[in-house]
C-alpha atoms as a PDB file:
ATOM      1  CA  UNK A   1     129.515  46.091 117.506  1.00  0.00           C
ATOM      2  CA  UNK A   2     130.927  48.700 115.050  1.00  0.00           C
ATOM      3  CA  UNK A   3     129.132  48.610 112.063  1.00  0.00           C
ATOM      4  CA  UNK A   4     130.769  51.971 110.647  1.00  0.00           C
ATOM      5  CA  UNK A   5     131.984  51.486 106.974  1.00  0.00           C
ATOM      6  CA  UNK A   6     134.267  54.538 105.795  1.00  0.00           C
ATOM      7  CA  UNK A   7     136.254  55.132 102.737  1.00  0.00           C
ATOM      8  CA  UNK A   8     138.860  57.990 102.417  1.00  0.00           C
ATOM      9  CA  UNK A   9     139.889  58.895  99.507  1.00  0.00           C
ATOM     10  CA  UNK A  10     143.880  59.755  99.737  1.00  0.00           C
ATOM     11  CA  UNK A  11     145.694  60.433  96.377  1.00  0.00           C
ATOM     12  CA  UNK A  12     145.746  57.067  94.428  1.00  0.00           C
ATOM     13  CA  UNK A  13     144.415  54.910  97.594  1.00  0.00           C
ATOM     14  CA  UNK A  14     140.935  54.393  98.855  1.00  0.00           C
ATOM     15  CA  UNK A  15     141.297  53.347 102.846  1.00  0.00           C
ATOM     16  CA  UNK A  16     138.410  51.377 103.492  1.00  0.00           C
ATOM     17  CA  UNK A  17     137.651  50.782 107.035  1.00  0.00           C
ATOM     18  CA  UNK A  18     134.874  48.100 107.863  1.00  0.00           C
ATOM     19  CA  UNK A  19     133.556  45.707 110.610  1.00  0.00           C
ATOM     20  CA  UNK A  20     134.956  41.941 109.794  1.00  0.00           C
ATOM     21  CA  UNK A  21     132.717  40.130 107.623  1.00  0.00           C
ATOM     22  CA  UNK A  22     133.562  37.269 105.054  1.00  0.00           C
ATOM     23  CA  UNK A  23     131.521  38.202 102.212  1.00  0.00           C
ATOM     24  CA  UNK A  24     132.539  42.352 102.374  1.00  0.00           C
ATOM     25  CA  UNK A  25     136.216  41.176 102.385  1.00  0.00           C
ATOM     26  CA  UNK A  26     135.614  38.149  99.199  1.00  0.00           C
ATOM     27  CA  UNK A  27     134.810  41.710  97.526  1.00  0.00           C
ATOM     28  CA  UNK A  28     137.272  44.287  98.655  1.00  0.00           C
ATOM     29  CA  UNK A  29     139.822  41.062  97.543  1.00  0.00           C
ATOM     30  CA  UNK A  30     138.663  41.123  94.244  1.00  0.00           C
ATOM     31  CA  UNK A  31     140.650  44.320  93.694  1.00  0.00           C
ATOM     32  CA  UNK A  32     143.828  43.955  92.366  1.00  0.00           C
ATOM     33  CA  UNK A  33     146.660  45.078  94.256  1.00  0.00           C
ATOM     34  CA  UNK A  34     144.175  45.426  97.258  1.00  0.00           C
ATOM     35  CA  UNK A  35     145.697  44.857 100.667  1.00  0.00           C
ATOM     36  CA  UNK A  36     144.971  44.570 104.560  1.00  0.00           C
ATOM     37  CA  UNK A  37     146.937  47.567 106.471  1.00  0.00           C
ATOM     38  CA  UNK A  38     147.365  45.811 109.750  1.00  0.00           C
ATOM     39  CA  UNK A  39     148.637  48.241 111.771  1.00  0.00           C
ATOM     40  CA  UNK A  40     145.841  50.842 110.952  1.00  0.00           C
ATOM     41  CA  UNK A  41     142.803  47.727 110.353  1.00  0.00           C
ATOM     42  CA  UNK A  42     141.842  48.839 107.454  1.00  0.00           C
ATOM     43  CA  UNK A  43     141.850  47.938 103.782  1.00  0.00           C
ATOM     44  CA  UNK A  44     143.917  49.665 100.988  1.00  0.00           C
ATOM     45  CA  UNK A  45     142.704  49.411  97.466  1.00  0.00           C
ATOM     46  CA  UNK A  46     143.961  51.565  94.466  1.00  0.00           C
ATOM     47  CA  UNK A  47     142.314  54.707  93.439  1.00  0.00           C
ATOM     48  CA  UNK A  48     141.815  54.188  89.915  1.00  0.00           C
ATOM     49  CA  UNK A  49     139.250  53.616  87.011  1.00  0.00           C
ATOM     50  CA  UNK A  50     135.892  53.164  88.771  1.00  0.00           C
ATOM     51  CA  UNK A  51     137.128  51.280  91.751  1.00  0.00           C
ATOM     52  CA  UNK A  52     135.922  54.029  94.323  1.00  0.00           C
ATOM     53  CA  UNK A  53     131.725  54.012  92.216  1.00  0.00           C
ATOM     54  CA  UNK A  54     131.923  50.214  92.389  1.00  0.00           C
ATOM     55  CA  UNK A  55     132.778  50.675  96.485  1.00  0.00           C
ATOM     56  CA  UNK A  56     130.178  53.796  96.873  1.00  0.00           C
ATOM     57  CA  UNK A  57     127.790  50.999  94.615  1.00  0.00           C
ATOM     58  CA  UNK A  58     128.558  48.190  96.236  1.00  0.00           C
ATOM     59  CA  UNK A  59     128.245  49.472 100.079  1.00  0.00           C
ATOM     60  CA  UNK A  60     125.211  51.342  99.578  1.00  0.00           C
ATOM     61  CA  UNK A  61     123.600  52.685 102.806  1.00  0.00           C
ATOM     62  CA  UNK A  62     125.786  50.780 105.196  1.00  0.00           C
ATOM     63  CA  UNK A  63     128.365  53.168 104.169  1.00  0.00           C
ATOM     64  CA  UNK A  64     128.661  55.950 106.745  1.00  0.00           C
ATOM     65  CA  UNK A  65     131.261  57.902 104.992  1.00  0.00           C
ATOM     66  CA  UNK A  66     133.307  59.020 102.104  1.00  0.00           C
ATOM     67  CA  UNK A  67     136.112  61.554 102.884  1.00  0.00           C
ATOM     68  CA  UNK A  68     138.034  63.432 100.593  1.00  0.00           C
ATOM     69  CA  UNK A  69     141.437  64.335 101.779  1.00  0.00           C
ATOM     70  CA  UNK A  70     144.890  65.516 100.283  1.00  0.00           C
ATOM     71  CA  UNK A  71     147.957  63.652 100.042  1.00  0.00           C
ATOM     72  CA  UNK A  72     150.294  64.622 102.328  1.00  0.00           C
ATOM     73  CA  UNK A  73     153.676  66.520 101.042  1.00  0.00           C
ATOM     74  CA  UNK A  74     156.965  66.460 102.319  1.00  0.00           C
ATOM     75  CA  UNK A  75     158.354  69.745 102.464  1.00  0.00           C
ATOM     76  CA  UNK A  76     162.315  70.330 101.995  1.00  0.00           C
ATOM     77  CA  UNK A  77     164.583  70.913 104.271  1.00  0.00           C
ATOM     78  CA  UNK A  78     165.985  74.544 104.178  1.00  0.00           C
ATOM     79  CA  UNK A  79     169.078  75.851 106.244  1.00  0.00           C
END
């Protein structure tokens, strides 16, 4: 079983991917405006005030990873 917990940190989102369990998702619920992104299994919760500390706090050492990545742009179209 996959026990990897992983948040990446994406512009104003934190994707939080976890293995299923009850009590981890009663927290990551808690969040307002938090959501399950079922076609990439993996929670979405808002990157703002101290959500991602309280995630980093709250996972402790069962958290395998936080990644820091940029938002993707869209770049216009030139002729």
């Amino acid at each position: 079983m996959d026990t990897t917990i992983t948040i990446e940190v994406v512009g104003t989102r934190l994707f939080v991917q976890m293995p299923k369990n009850a009590a981890d998702i009663q927290y990551i619920r808690s969040f307002s405006h938090a959501y399950w992104d079922r076609g990439a299994f993996r929670w979405i919760v808002p990157n703002y005030k101290r959500n991602l500390e309280l995630l980093k706090t709250y996972f402790g050492e069962r958290l395998t990873a936080v990644v820091y990545a940029t938002p993707a742009t869209v770049s216009p179209i030139t002729d």
